[in-house]
C-alpha atoms as a PDB file:
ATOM      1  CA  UNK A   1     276.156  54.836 -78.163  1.00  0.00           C
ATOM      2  CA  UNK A   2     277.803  58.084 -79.781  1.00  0.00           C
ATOM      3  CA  UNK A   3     279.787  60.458 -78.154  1.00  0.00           C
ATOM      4  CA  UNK A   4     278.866  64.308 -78.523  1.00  0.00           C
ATOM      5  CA  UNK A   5     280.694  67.282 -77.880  1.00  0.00           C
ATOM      6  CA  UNK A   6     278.751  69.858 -76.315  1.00  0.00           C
ATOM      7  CA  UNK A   7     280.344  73.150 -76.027  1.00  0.00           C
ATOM      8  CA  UNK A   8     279.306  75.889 -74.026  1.00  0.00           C
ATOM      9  CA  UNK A   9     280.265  79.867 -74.955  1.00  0.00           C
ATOM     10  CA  UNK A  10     280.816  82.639 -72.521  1.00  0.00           C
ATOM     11  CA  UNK A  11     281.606  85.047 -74.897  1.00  0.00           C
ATOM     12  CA  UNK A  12     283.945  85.140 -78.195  1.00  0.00           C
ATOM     13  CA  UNK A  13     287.252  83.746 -76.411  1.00  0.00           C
ATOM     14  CA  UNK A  14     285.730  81.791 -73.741  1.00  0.00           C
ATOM     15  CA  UNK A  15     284.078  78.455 -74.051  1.00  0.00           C
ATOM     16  CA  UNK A  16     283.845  75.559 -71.802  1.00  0.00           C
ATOM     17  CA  UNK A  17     283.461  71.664 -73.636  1.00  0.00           C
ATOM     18  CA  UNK A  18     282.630  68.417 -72.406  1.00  0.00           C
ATOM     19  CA  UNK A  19     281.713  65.088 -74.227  1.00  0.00           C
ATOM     20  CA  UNK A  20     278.539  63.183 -73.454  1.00  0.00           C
ATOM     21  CA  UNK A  21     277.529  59.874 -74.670  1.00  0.00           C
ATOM     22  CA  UNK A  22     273.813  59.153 -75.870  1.00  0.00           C
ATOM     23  CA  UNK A  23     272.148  57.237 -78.776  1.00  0.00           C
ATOM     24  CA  UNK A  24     271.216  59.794 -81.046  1.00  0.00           C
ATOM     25  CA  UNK A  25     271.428  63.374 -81.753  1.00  0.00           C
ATOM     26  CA  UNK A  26     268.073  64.330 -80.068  1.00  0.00           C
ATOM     27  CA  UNK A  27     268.736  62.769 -77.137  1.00  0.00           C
ATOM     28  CA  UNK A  28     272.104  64.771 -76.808  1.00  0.00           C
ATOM     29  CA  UNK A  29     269.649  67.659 -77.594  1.00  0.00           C
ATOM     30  CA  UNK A  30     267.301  66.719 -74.722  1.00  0.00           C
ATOM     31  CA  UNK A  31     269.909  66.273 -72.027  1.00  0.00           C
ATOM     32  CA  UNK A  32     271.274  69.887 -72.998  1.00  0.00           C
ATOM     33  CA  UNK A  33     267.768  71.088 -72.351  1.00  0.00           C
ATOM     34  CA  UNK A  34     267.106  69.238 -69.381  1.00  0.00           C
ATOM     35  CA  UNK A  35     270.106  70.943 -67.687  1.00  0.00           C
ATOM     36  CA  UNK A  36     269.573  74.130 -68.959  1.00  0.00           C
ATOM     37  CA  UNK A  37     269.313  76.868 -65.948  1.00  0.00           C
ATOM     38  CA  UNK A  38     271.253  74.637 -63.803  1.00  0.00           C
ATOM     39  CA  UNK A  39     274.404  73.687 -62.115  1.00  0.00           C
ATOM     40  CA  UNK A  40     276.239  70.807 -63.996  1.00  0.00           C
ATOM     41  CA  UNK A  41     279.304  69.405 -62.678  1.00  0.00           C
ATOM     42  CA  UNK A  42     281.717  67.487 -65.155  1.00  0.00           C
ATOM     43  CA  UNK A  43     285.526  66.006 -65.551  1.00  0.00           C
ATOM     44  CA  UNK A  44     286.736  67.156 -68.647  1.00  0.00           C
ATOM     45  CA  UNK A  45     289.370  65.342 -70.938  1.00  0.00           C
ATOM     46  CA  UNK A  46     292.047  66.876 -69.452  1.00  0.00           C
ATOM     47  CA  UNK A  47     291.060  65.928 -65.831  1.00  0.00           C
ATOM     48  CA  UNK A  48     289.973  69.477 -64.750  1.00  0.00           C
ATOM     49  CA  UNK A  49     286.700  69.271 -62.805  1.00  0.00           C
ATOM     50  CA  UNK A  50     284.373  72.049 -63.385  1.00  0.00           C
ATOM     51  CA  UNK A  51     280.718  73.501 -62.287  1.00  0.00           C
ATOM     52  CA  UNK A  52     278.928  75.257 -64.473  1.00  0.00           C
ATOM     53  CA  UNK A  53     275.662  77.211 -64.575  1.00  0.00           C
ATOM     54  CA  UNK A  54     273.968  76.535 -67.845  1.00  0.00           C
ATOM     55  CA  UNK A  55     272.067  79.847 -67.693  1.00  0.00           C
ATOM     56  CA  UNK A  56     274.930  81.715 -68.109  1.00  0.00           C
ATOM     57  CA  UNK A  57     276.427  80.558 -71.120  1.00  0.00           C
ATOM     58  CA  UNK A  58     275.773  82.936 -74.299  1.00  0.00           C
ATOM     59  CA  UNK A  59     275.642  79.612 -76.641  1.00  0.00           C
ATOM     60  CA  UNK A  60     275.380  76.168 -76.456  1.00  0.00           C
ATOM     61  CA  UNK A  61     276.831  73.929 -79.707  1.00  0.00           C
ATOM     62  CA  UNK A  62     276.065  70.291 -80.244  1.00  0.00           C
ATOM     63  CA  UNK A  63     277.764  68.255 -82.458  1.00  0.00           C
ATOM     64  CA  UNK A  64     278.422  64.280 -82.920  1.00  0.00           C
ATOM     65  CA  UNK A  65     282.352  63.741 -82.234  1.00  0.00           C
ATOM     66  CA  UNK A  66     284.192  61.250 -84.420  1.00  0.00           C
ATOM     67  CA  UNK A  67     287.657  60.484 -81.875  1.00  0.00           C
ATOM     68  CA  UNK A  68     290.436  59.406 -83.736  1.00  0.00           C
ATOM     69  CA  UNK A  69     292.634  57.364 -82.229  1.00  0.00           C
ATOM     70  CA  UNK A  70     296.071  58.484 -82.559  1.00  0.00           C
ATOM     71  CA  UNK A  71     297.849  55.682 -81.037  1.00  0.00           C
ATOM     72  CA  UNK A  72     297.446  53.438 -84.787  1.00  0.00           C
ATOM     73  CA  UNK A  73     299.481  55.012 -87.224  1.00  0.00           C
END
């Protein structure tokens, strides 16, 4: 599996981001479009729990997310 960061816009300042894990690019892609005009509901990596209505976000980004792990130095 890969992890993806999908971000959602508001406007210029305002953006909301979760990761999602799927097996390839399109099927990130799919998922996005699946949900889209929707309520989601998603932990984020902070902890903060959040509900969001997909049709109104200005701009969705996917990307593929490479984590580093900061704990090897």
């Amino acid at each position: 599996m890969k992890e993806f960061k999908v971000t959602y816009f508001f406007d210029e300042e305002h953006y909301i981001r979760r990761f999602i894990f799927e097996e390839s690019q399109e099927k990130a892609e799919d998922l996005v479009r699946r949900e889209r005009d929707q309520y989601i509901s998603f932990t984020d990596s902070r902890g903060i729990y959040h509900e969001l209505h997909t049709g109104k976000v200005r701009v969705t980004q996917i990307s593929e997310y490479h984590r580093v792990d900061k704990t090897k130095s």
